[in-house]
C-alpha atoms as a PDB file:
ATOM      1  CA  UNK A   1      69.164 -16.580 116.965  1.00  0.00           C
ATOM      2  CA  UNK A   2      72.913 -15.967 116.447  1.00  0.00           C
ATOM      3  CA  UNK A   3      74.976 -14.300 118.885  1.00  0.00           C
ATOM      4  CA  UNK A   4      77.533 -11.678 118.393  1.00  0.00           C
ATOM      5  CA  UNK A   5      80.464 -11.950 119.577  1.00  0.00           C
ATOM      6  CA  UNK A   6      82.946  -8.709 120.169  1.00  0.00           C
ATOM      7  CA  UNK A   7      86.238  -9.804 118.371  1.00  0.00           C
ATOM      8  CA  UNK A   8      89.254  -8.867 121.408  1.00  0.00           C
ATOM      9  CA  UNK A   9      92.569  -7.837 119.565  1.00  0.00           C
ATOM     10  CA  UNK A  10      95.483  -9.023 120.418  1.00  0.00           C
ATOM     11  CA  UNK A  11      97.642  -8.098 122.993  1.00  0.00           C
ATOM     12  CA  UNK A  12     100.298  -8.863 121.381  1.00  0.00           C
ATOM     13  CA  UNK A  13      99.492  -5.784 118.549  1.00  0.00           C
ATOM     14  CA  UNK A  14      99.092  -2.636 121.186  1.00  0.00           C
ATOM     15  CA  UNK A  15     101.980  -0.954 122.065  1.00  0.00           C
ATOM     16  CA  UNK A  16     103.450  -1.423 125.153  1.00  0.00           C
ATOM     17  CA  UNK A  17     102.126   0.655 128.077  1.00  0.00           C
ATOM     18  CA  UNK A  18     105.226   2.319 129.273  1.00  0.00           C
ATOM     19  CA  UNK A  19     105.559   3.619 125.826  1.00  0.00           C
ATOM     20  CA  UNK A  20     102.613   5.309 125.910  1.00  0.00           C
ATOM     21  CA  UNK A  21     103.155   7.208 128.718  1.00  0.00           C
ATOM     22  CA  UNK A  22     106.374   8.951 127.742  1.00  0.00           C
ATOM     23  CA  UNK A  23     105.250   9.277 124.189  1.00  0.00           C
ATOM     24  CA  UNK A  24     102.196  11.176 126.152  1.00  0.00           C
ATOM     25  CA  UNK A  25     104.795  12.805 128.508  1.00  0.00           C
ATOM     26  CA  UNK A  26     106.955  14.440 125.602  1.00  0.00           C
ATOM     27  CA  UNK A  27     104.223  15.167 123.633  1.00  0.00           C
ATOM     28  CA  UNK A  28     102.872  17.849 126.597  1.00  0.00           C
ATOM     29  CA  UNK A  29     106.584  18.960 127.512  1.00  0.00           C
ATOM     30  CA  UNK A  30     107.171  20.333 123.620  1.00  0.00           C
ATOM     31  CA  UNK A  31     103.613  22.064 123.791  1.00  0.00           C
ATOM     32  CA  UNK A  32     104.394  23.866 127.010  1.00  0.00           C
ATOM     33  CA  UNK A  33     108.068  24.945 125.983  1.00  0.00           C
ATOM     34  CA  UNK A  34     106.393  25.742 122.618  1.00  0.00           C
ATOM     35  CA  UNK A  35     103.973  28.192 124.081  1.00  0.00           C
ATOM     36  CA  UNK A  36     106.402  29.744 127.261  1.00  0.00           C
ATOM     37  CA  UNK A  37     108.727  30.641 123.931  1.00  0.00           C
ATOM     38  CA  UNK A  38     105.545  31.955 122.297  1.00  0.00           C
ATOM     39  CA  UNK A  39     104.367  34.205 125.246  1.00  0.00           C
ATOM     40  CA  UNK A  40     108.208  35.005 125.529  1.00  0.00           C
ATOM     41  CA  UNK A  41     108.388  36.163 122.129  1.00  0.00           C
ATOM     42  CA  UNK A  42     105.338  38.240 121.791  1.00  0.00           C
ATOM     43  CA  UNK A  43     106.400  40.058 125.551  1.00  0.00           C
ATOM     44  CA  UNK A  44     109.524  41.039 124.031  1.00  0.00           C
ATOM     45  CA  UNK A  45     107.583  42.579 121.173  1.00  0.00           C
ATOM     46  CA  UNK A  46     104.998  44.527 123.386  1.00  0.00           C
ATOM     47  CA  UNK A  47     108.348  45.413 125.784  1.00  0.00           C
ATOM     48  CA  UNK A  48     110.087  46.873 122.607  1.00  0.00           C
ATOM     49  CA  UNK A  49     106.813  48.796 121.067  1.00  0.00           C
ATOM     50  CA  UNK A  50     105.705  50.353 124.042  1.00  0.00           C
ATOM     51  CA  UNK A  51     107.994  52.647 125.610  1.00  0.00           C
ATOM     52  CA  UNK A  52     107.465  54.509 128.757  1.00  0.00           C
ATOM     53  CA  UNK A  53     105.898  57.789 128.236  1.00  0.00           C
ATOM     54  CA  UNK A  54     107.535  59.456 130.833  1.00  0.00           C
ATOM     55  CA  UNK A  55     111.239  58.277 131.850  1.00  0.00           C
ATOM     56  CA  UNK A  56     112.464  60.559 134.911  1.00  0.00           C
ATOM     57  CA  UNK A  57     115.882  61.879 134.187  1.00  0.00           C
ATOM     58  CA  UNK A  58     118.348  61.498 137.298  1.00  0.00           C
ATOM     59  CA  UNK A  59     119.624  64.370 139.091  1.00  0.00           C
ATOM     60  CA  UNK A  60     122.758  64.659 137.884  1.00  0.00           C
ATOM     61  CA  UNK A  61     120.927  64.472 134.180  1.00  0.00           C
ATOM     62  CA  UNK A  62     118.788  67.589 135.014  1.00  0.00           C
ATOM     63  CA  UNK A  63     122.121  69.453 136.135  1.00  0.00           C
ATOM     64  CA  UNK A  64     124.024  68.531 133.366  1.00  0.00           C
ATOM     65  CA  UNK A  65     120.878  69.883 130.877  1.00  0.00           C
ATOM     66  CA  UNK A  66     120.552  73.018 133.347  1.00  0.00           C
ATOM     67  CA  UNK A  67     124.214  73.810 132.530  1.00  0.00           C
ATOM     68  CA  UNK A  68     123.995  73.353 129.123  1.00  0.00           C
ATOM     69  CA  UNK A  69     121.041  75.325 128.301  1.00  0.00           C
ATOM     70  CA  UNK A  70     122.099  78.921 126.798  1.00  0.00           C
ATOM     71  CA  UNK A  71     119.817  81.528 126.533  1.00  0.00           C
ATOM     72  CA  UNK A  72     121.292  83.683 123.830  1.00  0.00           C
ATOM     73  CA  UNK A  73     119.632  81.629 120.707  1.00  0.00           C
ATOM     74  CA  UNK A  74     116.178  83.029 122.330  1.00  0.00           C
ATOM     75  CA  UNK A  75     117.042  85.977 122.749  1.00  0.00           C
ATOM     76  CA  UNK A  76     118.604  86.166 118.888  1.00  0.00           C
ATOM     77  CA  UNK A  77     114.913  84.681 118.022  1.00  0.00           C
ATOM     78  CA  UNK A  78     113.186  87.638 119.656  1.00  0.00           C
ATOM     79  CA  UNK A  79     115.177  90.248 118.229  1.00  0.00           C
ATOM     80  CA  UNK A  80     115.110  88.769 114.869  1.00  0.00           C
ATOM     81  CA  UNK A  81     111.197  88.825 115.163  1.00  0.00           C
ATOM     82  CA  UNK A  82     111.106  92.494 116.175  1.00  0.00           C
ATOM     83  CA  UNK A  83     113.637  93.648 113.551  1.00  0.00           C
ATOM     84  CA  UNK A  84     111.348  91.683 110.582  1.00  0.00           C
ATOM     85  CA  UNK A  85     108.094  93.292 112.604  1.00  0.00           C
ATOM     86  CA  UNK A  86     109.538  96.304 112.583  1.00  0.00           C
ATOM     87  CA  UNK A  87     110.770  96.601 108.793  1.00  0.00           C
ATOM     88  CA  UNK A  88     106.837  95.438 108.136  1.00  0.00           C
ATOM     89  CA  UNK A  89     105.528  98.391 110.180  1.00  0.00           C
ATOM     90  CA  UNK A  90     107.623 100.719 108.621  1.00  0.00           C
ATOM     91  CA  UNK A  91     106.728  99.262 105.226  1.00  0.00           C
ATOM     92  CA  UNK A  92     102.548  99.787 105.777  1.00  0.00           C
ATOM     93  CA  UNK A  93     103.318 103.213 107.437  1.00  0.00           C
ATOM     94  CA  UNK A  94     105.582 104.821 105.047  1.00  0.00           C
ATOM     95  CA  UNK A  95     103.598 103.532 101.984  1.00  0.00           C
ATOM     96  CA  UNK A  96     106.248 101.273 100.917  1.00  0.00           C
ATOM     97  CA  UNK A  97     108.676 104.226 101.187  1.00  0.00           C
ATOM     98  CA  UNK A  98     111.717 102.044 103.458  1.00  0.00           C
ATOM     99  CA  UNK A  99     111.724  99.242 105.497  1.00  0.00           C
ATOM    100  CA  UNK A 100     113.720 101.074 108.022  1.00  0.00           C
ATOM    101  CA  UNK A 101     111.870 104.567 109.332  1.00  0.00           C
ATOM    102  CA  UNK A 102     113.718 106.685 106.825  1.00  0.00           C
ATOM    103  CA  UNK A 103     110.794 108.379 105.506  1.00  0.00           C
ATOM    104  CA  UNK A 104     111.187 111.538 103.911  1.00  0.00           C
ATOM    105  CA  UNK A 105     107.977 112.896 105.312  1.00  0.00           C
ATOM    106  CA  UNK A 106     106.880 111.255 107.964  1.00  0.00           C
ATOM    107  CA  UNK A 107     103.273 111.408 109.249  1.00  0.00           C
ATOM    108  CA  UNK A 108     102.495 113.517 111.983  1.00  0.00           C
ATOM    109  CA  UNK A 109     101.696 111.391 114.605  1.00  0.00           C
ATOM    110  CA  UNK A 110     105.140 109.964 114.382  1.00  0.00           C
ATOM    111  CA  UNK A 111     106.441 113.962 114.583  1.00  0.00           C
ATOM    112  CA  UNK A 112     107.544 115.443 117.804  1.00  0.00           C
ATOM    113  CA  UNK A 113     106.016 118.629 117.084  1.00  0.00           C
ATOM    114  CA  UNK A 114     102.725 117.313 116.607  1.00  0.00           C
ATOM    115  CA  UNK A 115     102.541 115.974 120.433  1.00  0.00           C
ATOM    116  CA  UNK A 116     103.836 118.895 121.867  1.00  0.00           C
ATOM    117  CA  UNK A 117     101.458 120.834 120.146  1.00  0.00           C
ATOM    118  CA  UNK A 118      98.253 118.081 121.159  1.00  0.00           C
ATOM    119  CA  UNK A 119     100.046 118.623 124.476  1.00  0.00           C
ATOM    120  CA  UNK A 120     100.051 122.019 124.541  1.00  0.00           C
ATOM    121  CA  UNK A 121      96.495 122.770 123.644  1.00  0.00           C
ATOM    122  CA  UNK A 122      95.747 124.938 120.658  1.00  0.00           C
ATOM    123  CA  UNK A 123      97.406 128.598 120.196  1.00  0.00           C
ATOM    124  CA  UNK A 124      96.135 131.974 119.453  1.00  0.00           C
ATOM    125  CA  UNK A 125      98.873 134.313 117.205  1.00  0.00           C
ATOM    126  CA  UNK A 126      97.378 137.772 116.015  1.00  0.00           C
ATOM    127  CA  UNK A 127      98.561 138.167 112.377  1.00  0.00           C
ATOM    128  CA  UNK A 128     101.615 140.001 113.823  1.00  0.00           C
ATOM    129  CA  UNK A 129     102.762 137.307 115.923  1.00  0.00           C
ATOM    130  CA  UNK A 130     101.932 134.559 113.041  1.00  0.00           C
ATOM    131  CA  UNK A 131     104.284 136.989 110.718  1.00  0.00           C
ATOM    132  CA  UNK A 132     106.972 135.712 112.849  1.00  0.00           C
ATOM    133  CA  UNK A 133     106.497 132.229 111.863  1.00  0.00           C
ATOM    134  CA  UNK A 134     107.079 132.523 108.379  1.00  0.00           C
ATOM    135  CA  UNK A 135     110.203 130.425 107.723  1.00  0.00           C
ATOM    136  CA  UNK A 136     112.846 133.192 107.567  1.00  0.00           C
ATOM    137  CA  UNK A 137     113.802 132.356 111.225  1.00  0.00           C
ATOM    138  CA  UNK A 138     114.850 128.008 111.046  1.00  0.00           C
ATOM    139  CA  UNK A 139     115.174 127.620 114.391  1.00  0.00           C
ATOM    140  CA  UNK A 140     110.961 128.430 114.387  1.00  0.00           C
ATOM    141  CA  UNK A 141     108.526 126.043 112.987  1.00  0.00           C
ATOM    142  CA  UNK A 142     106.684 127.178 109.824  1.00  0.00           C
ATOM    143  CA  UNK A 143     103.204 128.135 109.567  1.00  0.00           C
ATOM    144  CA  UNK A 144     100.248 129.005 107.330  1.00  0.00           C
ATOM    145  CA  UNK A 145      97.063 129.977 108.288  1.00  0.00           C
ATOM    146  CA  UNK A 146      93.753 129.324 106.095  1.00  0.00           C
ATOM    147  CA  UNK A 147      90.028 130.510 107.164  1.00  0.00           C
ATOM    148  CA  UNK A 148      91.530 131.085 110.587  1.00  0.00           C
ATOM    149  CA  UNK A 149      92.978 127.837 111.343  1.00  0.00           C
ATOM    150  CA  UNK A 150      97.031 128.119 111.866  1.00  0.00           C
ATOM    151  CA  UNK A 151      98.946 124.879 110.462  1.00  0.00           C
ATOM    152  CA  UNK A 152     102.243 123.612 110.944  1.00  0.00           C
ATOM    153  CA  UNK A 153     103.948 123.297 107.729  1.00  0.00           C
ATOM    154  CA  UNK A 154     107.629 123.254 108.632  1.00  0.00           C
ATOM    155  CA  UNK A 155     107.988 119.665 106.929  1.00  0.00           C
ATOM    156  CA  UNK A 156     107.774 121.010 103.762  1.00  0.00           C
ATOM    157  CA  UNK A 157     109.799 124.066 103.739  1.00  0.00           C
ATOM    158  CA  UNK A 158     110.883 123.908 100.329  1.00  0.00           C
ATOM    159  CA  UNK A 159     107.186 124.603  99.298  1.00  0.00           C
ATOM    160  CA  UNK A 160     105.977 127.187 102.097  1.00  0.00           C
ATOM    161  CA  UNK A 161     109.324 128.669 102.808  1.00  0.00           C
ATOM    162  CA  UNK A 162     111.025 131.322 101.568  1.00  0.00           C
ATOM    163  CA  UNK A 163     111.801 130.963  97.517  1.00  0.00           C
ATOM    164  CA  UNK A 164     109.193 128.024  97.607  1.00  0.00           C
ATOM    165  CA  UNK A 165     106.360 128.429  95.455  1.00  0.00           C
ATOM    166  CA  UNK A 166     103.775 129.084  97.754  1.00  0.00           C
ATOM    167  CA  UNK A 167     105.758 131.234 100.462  1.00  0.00           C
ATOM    168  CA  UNK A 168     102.929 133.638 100.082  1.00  0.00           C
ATOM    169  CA  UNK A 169     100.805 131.660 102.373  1.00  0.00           C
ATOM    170  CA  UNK A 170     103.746 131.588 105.268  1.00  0.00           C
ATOM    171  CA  UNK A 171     102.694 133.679 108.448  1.00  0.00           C
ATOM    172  CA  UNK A 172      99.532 134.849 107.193  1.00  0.00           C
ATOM    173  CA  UNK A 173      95.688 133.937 106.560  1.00  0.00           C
ATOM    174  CA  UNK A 174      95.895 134.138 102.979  1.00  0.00           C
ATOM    175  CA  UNK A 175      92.179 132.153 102.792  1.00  0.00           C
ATOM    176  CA  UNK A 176      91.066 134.722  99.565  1.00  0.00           C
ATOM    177  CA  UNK A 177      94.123 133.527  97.637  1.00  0.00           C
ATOM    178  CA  UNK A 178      93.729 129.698  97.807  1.00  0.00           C
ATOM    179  CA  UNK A 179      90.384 130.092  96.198  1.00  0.00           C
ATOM    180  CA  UNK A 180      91.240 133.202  93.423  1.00  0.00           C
ATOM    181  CA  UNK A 181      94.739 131.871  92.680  1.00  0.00           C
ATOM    182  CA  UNK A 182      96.248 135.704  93.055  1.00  0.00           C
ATOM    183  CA  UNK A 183      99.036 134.561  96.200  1.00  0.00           C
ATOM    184  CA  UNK A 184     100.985 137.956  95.810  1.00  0.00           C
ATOM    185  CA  UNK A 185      97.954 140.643  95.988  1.00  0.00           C
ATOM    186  CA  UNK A 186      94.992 138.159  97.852  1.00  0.00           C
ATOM    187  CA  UNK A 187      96.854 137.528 100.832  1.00  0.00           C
ATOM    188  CA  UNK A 188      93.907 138.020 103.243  1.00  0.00           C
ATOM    189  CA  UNK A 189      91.369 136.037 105.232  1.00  0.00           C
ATOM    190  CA  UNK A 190      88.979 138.720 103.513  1.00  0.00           C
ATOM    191  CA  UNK A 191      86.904 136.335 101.032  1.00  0.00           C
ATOM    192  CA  UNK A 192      83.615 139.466 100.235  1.00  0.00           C
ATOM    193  CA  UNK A 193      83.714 139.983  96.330  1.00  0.00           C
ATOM    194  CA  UNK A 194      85.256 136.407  96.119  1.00  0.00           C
ATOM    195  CA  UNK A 195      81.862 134.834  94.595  1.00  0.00           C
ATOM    196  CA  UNK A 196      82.519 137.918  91.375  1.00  0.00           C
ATOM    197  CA  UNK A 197      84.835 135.482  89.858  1.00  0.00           C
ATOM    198  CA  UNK A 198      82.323 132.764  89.429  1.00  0.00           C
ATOM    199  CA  UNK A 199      79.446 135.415  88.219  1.00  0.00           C
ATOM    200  CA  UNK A 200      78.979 136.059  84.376  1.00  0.00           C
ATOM    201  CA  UNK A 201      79.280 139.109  83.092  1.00  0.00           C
ATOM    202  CA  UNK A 202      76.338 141.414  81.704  1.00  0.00           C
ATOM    203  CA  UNK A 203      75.721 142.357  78.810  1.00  0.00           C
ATOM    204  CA  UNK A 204      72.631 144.101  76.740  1.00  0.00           C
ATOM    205  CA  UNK A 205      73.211 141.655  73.736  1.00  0.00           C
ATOM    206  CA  UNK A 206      73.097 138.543  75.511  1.00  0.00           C
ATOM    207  CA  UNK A 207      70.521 139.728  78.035  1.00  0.00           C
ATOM    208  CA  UNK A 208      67.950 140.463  75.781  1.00  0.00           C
ATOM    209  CA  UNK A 209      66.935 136.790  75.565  1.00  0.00           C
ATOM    210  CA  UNK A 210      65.532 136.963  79.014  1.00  0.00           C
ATOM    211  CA  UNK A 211      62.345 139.168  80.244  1.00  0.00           C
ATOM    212  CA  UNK A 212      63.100 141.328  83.028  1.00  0.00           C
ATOM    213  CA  UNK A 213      61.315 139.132  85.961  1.00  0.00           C
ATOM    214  CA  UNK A 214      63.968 136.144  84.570  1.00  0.00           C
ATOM    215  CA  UNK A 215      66.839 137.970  84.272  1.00  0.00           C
ATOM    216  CA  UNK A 216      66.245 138.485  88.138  1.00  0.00           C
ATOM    217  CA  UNK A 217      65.708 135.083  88.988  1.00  0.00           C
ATOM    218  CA  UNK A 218      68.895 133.770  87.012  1.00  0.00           C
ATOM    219  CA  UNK A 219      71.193 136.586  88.335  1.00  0.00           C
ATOM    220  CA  UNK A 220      69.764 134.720  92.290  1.00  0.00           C
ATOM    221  CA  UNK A 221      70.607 131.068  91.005  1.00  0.00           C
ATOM    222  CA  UNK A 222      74.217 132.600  90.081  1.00  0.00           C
ATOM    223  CA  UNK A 223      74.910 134.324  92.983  1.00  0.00           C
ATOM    224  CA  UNK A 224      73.781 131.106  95.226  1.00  0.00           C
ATOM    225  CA  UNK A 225      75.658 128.737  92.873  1.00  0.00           C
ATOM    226  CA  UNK A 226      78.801 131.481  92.908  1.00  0.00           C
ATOM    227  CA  UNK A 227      78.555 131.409  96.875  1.00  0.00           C
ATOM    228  CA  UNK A 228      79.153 127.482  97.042  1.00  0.00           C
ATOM    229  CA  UNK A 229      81.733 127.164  94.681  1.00  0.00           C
ATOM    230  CA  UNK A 230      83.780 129.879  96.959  1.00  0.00           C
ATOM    231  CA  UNK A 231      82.445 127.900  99.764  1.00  0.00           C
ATOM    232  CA  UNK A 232      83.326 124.652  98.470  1.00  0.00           C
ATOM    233  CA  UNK A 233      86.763 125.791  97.422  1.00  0.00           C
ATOM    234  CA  UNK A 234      87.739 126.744 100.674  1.00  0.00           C
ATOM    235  CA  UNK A 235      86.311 123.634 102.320  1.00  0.00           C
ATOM    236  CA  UNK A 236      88.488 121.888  99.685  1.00  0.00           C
ATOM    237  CA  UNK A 237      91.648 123.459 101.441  1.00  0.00           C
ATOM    238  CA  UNK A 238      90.893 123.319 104.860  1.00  0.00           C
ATOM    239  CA  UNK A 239      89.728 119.704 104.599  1.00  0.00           C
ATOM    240  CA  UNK A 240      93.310 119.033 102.797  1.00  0.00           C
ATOM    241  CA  UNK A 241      95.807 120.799 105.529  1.00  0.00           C
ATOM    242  CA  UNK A 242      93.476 118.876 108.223  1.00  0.00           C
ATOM    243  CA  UNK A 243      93.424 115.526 106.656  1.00  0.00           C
ATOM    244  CA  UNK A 244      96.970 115.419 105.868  1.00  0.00           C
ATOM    245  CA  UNK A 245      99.284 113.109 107.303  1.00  0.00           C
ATOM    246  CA  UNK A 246     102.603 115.829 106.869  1.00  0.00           C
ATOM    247  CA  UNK A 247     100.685 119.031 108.154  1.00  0.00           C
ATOM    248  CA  UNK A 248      99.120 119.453 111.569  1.00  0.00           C
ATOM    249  CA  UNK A 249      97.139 121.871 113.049  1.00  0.00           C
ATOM    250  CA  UNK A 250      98.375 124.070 115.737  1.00  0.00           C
ATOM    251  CA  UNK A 251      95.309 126.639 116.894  1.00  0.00           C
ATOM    252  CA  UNK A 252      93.435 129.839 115.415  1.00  0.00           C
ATOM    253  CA  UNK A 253      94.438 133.213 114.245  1.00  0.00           C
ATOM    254  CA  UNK A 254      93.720 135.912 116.983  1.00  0.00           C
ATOM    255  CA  UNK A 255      91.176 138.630 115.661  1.00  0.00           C
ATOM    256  CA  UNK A 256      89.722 141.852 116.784  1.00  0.00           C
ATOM    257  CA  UNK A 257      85.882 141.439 116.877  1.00  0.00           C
ATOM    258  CA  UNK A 258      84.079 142.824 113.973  1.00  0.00           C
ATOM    259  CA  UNK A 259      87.251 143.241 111.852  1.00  0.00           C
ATOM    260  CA  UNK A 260      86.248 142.811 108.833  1.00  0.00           C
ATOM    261  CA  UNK A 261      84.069 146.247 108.906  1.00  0.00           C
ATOM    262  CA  UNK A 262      87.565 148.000 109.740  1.00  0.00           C
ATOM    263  CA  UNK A 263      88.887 145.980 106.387  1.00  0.00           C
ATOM    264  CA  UNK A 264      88.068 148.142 103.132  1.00  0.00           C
ATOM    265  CA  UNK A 265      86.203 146.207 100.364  1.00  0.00           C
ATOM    266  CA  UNK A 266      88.690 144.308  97.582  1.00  0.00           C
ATOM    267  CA  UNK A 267      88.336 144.707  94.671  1.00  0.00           C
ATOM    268  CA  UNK A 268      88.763 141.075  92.839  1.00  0.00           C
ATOM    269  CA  UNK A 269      92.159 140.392  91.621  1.00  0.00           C
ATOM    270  CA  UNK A 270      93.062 140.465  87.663  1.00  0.00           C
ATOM    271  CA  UNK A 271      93.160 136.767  87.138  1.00  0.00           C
ATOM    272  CA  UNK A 272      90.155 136.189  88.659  1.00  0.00           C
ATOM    273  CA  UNK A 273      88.228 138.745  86.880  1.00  0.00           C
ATOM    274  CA  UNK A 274      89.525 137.460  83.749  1.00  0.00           C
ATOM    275  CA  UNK A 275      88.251 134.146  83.974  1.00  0.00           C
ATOM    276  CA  UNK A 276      84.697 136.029  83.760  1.00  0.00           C
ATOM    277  CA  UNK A 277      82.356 134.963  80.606  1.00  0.00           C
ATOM    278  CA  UNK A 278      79.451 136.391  79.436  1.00  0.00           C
ATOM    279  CA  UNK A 279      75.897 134.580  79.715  1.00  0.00           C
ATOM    280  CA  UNK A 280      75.302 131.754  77.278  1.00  0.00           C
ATOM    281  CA  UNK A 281      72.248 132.369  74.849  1.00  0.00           C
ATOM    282  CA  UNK A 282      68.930 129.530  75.475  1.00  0.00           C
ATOM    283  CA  UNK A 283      69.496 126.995  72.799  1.00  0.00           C
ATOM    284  CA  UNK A 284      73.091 127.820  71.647  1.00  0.00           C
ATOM    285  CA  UNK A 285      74.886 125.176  73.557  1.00  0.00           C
END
């Protein structure tokens, strides 16, 4: 059986042992100066990425800011925010009248007269003391009175004063004349014989086309439709001095009780009664 031998190299072919060892040696120095300039590096990066979140300021940097601070540009930011607040306000409130609270006709709860009179508590003027408020005397406020409510008018004194168009409703409770349109002669509270002016007239002709018994039953729907047009008409008026935003009310017209059977009956004004028609004939609509 042949043997195998292990062939030796040569000595004479390895490099020389001292070699070796300092090839070895620099071999490990230049990794580890390789990777101390690597971890260098990337701490200098991290150290230049992350700053400090909070960095205290010395004392003498907190004076120096203390000193410097001036509080005039806040208070020029508040002001400016209440002037532009307050041009909006006025904007919404006056119904894009002005942007600065020049209104014309400014609502009543921005009036002084309407506090004093919330203040105050309603009043109670007989029509002889009302008479005295009818706009002849300035230095008084202006009032109407309508159903026996008193109003406060005096913002519109070219209307209700004297030489305005509807100075026939100053100082009195002139209720019958809002609703028959006769200012000069209906200026009363008085409002029997008002309901006439909605009626239609009779006549023989016209009535002919009804039987008795239905005559009498239409002549009760007129009357009770007559009734609520006066009543509605008035509402109308009261419901438009108490809703609006220029009048306010002040109290209620002082009256004697049962004074209207002291009052003789009125007759209804000419206007009104001219606006009568007769009845319209079934069919000829």
């Amino acid at each position: 059986m042949a043997s195998v031998r292990q062939r030796r190299g040569n000595p004479a072919d390895l490099p020389p042992r001292r070699a070796v060892v300092e090839e070895l040696s620099t071999s490990e120095d230049e990794a580890d100066t390789a990777n101390e300039t690597l971890a260098q590096t990337k701490t200098n990066v991290d150290n230049k990425n992350v700053q400090p979140k909070n960095k205290k300021k010395t004392v003498a940097q907190a004076e120096d800011d203390e000193d410097s601070y001036s509080p005039w540009l806040d208070i020029l930011r508040v002001l400016s925010f209440l002037f532009l607040a307050s041009c909006g306000l006025s904007y919404l409130v006056s119904g894009g009248e002005t942007f600065f609270w020049g209104m014309k006709n400014p609502p009543k709860y921005l009036q002084k007269q309407y506090w004093a009179a919330q203040w105050a508590g309603p009043t109670y003027l007989t029509l002889e003391e009302l008479a005295q408020y009818n706009g002849k005397d300035e230095t008084k406020p202006l009032y109407i009175a309508i159903n026996g409510t008193i109003f406060d008018v005096s913002s519109n004194r070219r209307t209700y004063g004297p030489g305005g168009s509807y100075q026939y409703f100053a100082g009195t409770d002139a209720a019958r004349s809002f609703v028959t349109g006769c200012f000069a002669t209906d200026q009363t509270a008085d409002m029997r014989g008002v309901e006439d002016m909605f009626l239609p007239l009779d006549d023989p002709e016209v009535d002919r086309h009804w039987t008795p018994s239905q005559l009498v039953e239409l002549k009760k729907q007129e009357l009770e439709e007559a009734r609520k047009r006066v009543h509605d008409g008035l509402a109308h008026w009261v419901g438009f001095f108490e809703n609006s935003p220029r009048y306010h009310k002040v109290g209620y017209v002082k009256r004697p009780k049962n004074w209207l059977d002291k009052e003789p009956l009125k007759p209804l004004c000419e206007a009104a009664a001219k606006g009568r028609r007769k009845r319209t004939i079934p069919g000829t609509e």
